[in-house]
Protein backbone atom coordinates (compact mmCIF):
# COMPACT_ATOMS: atom_id res chain seq x y z
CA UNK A 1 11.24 29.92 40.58
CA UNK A 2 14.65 30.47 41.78
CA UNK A 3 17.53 30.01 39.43
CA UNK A 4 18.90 26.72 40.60
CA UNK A 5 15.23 25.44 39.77
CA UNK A 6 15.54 27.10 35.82
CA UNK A 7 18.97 25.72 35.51
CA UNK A 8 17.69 22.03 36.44
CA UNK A 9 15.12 22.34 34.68
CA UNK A 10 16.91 23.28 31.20
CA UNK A 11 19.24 20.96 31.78
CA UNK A 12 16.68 18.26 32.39
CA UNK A 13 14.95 19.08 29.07
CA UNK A 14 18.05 19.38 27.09
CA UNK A 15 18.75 15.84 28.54
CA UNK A 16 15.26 14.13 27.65
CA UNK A 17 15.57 16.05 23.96
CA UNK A 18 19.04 14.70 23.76
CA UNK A 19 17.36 10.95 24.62
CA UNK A 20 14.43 11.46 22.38
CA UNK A 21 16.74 12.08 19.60
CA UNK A 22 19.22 9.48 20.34
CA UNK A 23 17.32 6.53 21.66
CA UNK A 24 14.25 6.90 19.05
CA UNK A 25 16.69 5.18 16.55
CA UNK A 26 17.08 2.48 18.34
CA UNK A 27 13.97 2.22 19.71
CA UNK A 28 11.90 2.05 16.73
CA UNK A 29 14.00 -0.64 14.90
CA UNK A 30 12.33 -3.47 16.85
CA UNK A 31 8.37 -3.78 17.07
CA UNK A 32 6.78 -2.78 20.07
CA UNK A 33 4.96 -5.15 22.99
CA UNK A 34 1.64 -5.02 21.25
CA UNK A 35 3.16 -5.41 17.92
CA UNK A 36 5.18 -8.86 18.80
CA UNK A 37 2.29 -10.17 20.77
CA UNK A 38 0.69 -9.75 17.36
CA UNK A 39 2.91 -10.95 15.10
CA UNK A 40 3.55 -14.05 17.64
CA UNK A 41 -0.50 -14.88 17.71
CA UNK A 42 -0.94 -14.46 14.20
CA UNK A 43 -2.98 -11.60 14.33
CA UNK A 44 -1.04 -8.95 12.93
CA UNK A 45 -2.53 -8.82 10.11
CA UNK A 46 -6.24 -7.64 10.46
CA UNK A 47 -9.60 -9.36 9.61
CA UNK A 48 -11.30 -6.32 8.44
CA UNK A 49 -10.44 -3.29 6.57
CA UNK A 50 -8.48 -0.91 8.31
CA UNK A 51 -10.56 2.29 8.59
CA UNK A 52 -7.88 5.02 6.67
CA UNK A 53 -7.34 8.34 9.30
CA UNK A 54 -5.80 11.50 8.49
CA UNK A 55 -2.35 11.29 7.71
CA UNK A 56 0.05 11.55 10.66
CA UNK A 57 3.34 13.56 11.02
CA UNK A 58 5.18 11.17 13.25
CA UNK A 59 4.28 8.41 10.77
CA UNK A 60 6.25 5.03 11.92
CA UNK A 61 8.42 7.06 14.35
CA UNK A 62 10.01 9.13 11.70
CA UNK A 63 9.36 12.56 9.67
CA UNK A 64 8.66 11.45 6.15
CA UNK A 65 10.53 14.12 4.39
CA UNK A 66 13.67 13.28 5.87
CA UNK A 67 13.45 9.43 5.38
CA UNK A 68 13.35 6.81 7.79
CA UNK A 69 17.14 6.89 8.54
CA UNK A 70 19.05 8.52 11.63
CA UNK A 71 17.83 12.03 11.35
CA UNK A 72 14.09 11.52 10.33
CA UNK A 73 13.61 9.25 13.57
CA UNK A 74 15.91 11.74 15.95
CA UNK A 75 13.76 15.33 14.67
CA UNK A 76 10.97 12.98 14.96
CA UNK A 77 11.83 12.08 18.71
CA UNK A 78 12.34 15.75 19.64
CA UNK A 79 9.58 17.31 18.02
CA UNK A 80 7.62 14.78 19.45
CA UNK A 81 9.23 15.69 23.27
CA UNK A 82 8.97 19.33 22.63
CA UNK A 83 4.78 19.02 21.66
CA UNK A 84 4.18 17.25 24.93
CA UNK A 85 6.43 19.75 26.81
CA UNK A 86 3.98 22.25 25.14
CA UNK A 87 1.08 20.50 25.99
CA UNK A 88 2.43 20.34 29.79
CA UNK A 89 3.48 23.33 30.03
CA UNK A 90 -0.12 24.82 28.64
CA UNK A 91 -2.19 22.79 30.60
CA UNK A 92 -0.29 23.50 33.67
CA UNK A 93 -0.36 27.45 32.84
CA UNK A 94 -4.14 27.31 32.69
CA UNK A 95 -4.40 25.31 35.64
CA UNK A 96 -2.42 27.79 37.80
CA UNK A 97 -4.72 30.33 36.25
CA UNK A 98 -7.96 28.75 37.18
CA UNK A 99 -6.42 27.78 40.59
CA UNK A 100 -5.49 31.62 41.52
CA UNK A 101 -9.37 32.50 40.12
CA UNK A 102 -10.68 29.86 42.74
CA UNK A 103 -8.96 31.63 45.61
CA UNK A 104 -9.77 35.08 44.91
């Protein structure tokens, strides 16, 4: 990778963490597709008992410990966009790997 191709891409992350920050706000305060679909049937509310999971982290968009205002949705949004660049960035590490294996 040359470094024209590490510069766009750092800037291109710093830009999507500076949108997941930003735009999470604003993009949790309304509910989602599913959720108004829902709501507009009548069927947001559900007929059985909700099986509990394990609790969740990005609870409602937001880190619980730092409250559901401004900053508990923005850390939520980039620690959100920074597991999934992890996850990428893994998966595509091991694929490379195997692919190198294959031609050998």
């Amino acid at each position: 990778m040359n470094a024209y191709d590490r510069e766009t891409l750092v800037v291109g992350i710093l830009v999507a963490l500076a949108i997941a920050g930003v735009v999470s706000y604003f993009a949790s305060a309304s509910p989602d597709g599913l959720e108004k679909t829902q709501e507009e049937l009548g069927a947001a509310e559900p007929v059985h008992k909700a099986v509990e999971g394990p609790p969740s982290v990005f609870e409602e968009y937001h880190l619980a410990w730092l409250g559901e205002g401004f900053w508990g949705n923005a850390v939520a949004g980039v620690a959100g966009s920074l597991l999934v660049l992890g996850l990428v960035l893994a998966a595509g590490h091991l694929l490379r790997r195997r692919g190198r294996r294959a031609v050998t």
